[in-house]
C-alpha atoms as a PDB file:
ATOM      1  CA  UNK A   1       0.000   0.000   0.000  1.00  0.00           C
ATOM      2  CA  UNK A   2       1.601   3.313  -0.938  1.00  0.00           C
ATOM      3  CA  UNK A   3       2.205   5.761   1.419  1.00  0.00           C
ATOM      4  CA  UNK A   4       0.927   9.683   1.863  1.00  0.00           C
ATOM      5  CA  UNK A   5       2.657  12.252   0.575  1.00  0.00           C
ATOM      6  CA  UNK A   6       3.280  15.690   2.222  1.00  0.00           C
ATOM      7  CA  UNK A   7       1.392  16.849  -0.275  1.00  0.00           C
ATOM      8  CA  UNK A   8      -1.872  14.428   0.360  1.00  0.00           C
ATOM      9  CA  UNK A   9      -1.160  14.999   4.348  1.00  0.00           C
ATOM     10  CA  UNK A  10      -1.713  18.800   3.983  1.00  0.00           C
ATOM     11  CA  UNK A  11      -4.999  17.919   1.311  1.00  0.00           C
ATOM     12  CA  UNK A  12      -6.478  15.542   4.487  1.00  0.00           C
ATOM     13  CA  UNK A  13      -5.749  18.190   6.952  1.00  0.00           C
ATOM     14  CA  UNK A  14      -7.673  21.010   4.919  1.00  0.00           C
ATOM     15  CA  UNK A  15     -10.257  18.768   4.186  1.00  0.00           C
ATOM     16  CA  UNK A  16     -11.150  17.328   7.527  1.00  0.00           C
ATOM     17  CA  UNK A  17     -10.441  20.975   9.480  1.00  0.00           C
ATOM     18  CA  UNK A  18     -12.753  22.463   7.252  1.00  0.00           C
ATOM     19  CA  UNK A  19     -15.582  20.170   7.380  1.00  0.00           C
ATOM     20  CA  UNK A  20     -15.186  18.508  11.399  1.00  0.00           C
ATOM     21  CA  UNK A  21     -13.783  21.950  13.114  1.00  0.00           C
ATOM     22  CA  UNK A  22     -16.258  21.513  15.033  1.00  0.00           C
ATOM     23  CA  UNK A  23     -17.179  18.712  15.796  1.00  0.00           C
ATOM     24  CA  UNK A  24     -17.579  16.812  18.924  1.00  0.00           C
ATOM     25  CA  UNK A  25     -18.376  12.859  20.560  1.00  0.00           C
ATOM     26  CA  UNK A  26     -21.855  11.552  19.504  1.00  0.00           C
ATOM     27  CA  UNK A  27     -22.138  10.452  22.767  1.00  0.00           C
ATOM     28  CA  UNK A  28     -24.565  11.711  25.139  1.00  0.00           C
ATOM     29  CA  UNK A  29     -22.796  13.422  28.830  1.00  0.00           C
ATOM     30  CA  UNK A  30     -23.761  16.538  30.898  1.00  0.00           C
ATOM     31  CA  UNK A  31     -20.533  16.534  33.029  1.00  0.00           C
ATOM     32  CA  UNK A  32     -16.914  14.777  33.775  1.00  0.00           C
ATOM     33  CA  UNK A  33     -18.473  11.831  35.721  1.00  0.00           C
ATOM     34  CA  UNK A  34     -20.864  11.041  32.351  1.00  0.00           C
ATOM     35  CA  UNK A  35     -18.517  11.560  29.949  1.00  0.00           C
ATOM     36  CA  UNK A  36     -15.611   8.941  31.635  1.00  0.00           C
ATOM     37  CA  UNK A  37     -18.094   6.441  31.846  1.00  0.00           C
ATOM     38  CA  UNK A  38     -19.849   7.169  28.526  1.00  0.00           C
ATOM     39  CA  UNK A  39     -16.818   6.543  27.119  1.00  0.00           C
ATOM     40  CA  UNK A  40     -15.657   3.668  28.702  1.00  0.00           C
ATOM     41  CA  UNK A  41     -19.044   1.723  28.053  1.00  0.00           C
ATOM     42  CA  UNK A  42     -18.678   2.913  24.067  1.00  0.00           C
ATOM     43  CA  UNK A  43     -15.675   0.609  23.800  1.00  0.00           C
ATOM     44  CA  UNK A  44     -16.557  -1.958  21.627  1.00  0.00           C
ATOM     45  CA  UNK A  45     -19.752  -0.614  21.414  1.00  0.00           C
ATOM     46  CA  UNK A  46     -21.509   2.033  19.538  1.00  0.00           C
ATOM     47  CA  UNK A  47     -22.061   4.760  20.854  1.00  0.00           C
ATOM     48  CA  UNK A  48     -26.179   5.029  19.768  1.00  0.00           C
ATOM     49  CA  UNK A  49     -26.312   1.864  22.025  1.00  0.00           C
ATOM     50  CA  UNK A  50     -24.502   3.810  24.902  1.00  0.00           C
ATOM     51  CA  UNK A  51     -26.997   6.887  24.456  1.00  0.00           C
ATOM     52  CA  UNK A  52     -29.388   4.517  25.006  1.00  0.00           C
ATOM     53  CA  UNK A  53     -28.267   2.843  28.289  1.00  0.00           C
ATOM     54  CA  UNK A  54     -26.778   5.669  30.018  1.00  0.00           C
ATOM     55  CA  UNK A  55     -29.645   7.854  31.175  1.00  0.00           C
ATOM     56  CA  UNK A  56     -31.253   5.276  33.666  1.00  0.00           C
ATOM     57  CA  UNK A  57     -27.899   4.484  34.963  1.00  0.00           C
ATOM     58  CA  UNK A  58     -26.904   7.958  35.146  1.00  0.00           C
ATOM     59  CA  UNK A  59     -30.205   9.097  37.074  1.00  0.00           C
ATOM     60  CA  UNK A  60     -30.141   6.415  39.507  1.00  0.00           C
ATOM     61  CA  UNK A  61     -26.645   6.728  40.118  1.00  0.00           C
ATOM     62  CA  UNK A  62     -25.776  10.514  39.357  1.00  0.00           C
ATOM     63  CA  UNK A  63     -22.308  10.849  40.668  1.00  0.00           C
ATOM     64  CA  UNK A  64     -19.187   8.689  42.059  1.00  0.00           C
ATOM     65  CA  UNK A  65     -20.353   8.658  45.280  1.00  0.00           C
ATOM     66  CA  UNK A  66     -23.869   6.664  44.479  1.00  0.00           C
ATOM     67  CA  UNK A  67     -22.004   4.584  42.014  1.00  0.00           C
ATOM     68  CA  UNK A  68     -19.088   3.962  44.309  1.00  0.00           C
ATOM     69  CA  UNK A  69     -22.070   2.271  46.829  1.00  0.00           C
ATOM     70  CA  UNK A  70     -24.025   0.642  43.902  1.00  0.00           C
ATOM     71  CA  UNK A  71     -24.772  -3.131  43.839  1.00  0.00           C
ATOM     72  CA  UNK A  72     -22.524  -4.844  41.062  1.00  0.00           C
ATOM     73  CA  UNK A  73     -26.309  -7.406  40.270  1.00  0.00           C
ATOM     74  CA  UNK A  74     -27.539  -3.325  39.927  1.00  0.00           C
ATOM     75  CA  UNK A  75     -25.223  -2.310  37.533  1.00  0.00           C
ATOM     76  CA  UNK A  76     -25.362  -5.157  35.785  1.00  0.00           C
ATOM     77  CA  UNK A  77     -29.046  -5.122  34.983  1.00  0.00           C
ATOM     78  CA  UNK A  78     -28.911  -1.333  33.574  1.00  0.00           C
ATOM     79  CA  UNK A  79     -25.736  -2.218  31.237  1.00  0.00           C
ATOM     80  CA  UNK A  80     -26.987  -5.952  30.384  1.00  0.00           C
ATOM     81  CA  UNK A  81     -28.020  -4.559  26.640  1.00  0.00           C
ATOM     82  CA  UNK A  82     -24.270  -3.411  26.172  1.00  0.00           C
ATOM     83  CA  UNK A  83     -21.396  -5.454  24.997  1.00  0.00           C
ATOM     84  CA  UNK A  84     -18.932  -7.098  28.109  1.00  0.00           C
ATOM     85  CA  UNK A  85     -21.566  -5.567  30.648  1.00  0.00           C
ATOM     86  CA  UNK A  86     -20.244  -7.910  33.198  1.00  0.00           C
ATOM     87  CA  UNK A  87     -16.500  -6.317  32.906  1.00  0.00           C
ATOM     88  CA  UNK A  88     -17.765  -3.122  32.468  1.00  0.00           C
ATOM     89  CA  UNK A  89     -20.281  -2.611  35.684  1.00  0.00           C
ATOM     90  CA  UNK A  90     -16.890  -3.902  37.637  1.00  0.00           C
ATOM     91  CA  UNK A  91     -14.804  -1.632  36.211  1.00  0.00           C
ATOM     92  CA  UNK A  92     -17.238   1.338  36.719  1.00  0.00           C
ATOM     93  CA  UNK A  93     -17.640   0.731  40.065  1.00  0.00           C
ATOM     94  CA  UNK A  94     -13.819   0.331  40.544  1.00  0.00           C
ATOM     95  CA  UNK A  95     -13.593   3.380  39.277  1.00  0.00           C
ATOM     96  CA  UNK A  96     -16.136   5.371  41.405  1.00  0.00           C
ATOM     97  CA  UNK A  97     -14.114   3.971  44.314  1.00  0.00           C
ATOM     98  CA  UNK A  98     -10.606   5.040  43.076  1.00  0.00           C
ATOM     99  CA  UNK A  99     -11.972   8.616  41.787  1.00  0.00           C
ATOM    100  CA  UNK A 100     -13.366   8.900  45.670  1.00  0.00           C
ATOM    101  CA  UNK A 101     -10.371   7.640  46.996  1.00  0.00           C
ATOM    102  CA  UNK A 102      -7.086   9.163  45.214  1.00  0.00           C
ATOM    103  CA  UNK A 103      -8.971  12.110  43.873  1.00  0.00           C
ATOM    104  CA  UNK A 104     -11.980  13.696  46.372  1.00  0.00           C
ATOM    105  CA  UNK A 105     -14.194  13.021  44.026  1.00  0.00           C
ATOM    106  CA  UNK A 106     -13.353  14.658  40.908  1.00  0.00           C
ATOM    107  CA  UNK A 107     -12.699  12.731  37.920  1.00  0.00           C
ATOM    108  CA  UNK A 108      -8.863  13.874  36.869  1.00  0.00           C
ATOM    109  CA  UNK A 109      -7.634  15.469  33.973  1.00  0.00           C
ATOM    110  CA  UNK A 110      -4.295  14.102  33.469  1.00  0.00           C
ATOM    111  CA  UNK A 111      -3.549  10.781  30.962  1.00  0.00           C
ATOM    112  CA  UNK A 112      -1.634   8.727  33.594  1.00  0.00           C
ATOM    113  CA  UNK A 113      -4.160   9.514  36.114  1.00  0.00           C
ATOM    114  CA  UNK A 114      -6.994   8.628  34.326  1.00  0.00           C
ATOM    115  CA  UNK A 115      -5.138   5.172  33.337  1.00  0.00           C
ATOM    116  CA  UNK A 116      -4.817   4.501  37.046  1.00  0.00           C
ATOM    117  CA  UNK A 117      -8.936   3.956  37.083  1.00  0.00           C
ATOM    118  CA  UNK A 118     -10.511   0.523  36.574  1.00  0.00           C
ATOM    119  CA  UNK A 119     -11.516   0.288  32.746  1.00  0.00           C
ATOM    120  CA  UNK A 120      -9.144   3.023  31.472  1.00  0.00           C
ATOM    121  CA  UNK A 121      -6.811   2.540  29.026  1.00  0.00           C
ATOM    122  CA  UNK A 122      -4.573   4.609  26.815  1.00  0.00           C
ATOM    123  CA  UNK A 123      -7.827   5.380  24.095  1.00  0.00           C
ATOM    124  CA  UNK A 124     -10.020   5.965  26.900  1.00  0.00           C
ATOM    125  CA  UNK A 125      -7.628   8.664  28.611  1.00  0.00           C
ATOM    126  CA  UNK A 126      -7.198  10.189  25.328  1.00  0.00           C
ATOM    127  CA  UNK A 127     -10.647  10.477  24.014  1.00  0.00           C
ATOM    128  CA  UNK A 128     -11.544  11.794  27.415  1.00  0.00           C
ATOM    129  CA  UNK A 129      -8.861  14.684  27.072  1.00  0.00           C
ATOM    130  CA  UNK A 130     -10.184  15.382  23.496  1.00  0.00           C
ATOM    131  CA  UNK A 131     -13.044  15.781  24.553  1.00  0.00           C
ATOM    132  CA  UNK A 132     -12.901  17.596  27.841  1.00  0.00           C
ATOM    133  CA  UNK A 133     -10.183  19.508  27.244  1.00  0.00           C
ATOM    134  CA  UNK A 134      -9.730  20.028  23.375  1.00  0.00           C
ATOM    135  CA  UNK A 135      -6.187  18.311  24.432  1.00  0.00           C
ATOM    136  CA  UNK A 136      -3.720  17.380  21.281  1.00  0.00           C
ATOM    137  CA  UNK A 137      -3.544  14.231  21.462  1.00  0.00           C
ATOM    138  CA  UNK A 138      -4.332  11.264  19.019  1.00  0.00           C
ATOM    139  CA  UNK A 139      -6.762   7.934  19.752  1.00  0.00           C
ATOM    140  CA  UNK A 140      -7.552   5.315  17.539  1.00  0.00           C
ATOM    141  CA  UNK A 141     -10.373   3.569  17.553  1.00  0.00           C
ATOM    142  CA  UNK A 142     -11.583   1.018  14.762  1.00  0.00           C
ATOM    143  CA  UNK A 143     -12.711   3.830  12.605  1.00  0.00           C
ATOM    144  CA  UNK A 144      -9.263   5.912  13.068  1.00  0.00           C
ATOM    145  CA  UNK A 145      -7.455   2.859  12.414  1.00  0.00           C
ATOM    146  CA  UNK A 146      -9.558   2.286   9.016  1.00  0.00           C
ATOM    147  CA  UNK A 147      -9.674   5.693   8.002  1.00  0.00           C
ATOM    148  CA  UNK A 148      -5.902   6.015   8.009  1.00  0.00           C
ATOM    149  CA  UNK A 149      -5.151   3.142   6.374  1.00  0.00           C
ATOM    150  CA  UNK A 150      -6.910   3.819   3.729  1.00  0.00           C
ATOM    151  CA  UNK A 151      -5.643   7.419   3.391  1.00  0.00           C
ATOM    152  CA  UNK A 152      -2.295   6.192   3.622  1.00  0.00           C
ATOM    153  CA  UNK A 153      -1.233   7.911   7.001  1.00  0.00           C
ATOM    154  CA  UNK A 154       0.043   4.738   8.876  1.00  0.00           C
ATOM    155  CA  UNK A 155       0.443   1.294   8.234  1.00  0.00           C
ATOM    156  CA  UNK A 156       0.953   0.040  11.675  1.00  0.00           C
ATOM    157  CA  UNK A 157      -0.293  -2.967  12.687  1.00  0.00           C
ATOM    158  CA  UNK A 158      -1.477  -2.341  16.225  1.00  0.00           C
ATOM    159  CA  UNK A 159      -3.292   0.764  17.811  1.00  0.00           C
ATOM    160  CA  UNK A 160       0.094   2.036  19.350  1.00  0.00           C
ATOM    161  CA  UNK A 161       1.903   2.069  16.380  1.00  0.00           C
ATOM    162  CA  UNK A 162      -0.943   3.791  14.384  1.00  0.00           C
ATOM    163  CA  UNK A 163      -1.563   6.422  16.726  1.00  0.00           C
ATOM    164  CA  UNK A 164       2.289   6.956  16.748  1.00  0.00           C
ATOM    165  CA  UNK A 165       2.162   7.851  13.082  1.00  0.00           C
ATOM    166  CA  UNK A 166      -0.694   9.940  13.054  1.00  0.00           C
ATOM    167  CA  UNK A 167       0.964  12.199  15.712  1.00  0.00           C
ATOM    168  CA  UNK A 168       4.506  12.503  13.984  1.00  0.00           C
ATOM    169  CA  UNK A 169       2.329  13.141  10.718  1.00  0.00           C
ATOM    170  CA  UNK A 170      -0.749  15.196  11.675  1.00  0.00           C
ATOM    171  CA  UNK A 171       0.998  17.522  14.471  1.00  0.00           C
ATOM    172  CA  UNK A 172      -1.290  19.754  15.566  1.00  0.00           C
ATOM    173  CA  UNK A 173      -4.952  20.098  16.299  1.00  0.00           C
ATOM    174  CA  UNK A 174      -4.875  16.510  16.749  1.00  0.00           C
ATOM    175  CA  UNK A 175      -8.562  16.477  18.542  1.00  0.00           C
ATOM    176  CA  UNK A 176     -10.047  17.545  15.063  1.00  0.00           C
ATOM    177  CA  UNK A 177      -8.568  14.881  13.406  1.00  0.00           C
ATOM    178  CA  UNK A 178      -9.463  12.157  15.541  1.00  0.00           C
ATOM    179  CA  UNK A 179     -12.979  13.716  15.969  1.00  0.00           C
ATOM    180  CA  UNK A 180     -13.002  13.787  11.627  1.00  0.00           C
ATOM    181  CA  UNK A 181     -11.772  10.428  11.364  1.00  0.00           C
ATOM    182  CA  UNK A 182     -14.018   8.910  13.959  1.00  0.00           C
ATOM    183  CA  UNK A 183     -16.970  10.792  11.609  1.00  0.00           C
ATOM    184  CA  UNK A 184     -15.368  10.343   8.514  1.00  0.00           C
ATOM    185  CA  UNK A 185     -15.070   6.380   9.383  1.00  0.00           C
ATOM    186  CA  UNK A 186     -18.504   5.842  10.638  1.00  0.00           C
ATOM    187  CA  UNK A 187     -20.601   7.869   8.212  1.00  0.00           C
ATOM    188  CA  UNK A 188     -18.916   7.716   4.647  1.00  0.00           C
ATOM    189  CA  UNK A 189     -15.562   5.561   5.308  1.00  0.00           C
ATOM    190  CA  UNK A 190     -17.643   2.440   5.962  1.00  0.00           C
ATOM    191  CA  UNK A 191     -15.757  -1.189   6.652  1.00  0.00           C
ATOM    192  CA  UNK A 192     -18.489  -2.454   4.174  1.00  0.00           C
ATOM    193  CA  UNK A 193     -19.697  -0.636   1.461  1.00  0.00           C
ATOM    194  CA  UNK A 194     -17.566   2.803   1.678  1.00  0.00           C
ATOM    195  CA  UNK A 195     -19.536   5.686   0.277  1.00  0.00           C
ATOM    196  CA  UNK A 196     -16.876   6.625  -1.891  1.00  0.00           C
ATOM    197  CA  UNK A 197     -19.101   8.986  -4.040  1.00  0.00           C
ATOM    198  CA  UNK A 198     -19.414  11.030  -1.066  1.00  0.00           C
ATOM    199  CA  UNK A 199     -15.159  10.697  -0.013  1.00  0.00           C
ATOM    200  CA  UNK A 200     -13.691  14.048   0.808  1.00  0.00           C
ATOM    201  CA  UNK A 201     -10.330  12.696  -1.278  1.00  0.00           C
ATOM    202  CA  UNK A 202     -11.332  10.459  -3.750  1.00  0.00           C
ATOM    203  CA  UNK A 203      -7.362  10.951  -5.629  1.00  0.00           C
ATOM    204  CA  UNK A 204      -5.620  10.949  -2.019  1.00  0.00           C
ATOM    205  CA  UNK A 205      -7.171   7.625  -1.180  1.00  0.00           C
ATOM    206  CA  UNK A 206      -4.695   4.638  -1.551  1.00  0.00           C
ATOM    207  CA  UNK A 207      -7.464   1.572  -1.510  1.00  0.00           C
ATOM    208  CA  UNK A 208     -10.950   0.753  -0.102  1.00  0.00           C
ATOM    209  CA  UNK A 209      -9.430  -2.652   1.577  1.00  0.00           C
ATOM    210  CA  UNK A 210     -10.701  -2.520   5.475  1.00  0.00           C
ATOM    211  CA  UNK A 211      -8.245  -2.976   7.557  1.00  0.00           C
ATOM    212  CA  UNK A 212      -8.394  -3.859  11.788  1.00  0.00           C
ATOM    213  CA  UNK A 213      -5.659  -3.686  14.199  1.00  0.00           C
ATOM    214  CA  UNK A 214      -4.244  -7.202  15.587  1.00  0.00           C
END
């Protein structure tokens, strides 16, 4: 698969900054608290599932401290419609208990304290601090990973090594991009069936192949 050039990096960059500037997660949170757990339920999971699900579990349990007391069977039965429910309710009540514990309450805003939380990885940290924070940094979910691959920008084989590309490559205002490429992926990029009519770079893109991350 041939590689971008400088040339097709600075077409993507217009292309995407002009058309996702603005835009911002799909999924549905009024505060810190909402938006952590939002996104930690979206993983592996779409987020119109996740919409769905979180506003009976957010009204019965509307901050850390309910949720830090909540009965795991509870949890469970709110979350039972979305995917690894059983890991998930754990994790989110691990993670009430830890935010309570190590930080009064308040859900932090730094990466390596938001990996030390039950069901919070390196993608969940960073799409939290895109979101929250408009922070520069880079995650890759399945549509990133798809999305850049196709366009050339990595050709990485895992999640780490793809986001590691599309920071050396992209730069700055990383949080657009991933927010365009998460889009980009999920409305016109398509695994099956790309609308390629409707591609913002029909003559940058290097193949419709899908790929996944091992």
């Amino acid at each position: 698969m041939k590689k971008a050039t400088k040339k097709d990096i600075q077409i993507i960059k217009e292309a995407f900054v002009q058309k996702y500037s603005n835009a911002v997660t799909e999924l549905s949170y009024t505060n810190d608290y909402e938006l952590l757990i939002a996104i930690i339920l979206s993983a592996q999971c779409t987020d119109k599932r996740v919409n769905i699900i979180t506003p009976a579990l957010f009204k019965k349990y509307p901050n850390v401290f309910d949720l830090a007391q909540a009965s795991l069977e509870d949890v469970k039965e709110l979350l039972k419609s979305c995917s690894f429910f059983n890991n998930k309710s754990k994790n989110i009540i691990k993670m009430a208990n830890s935010v309570i514990e190590n930080f009064e309450g308040n859900i932090p805003h730094v990466q390596k304290q938001l990996m030390s939380l039950a069901g919070v990885g390196n993608k969940t940290a960073n799409v939290f601090m895109i979101e929250s924070e408009g922070a520069n940094l880079m995650a890759v979910d399945t549509h990133v990973f798809r999305v850049s691959h196709r366009l050339g920008l990595s050709d990485g084989i895992t999640v780490m090594q793809t986001e590691e590309h599309l920071v050396k490559k992209l730069k700055d205002d990383l949080h657009i991009f991933h927010q365009a490429m998460v889009l980009f992926g999920r409305y016109i990029c398509k695994a099956i069936k790309p609308d390629c009519e409707n591609c913002l770079f029909p003559h940058v893109c290097k193949t419709t192949k899908s790929f996944k991350p091992r």
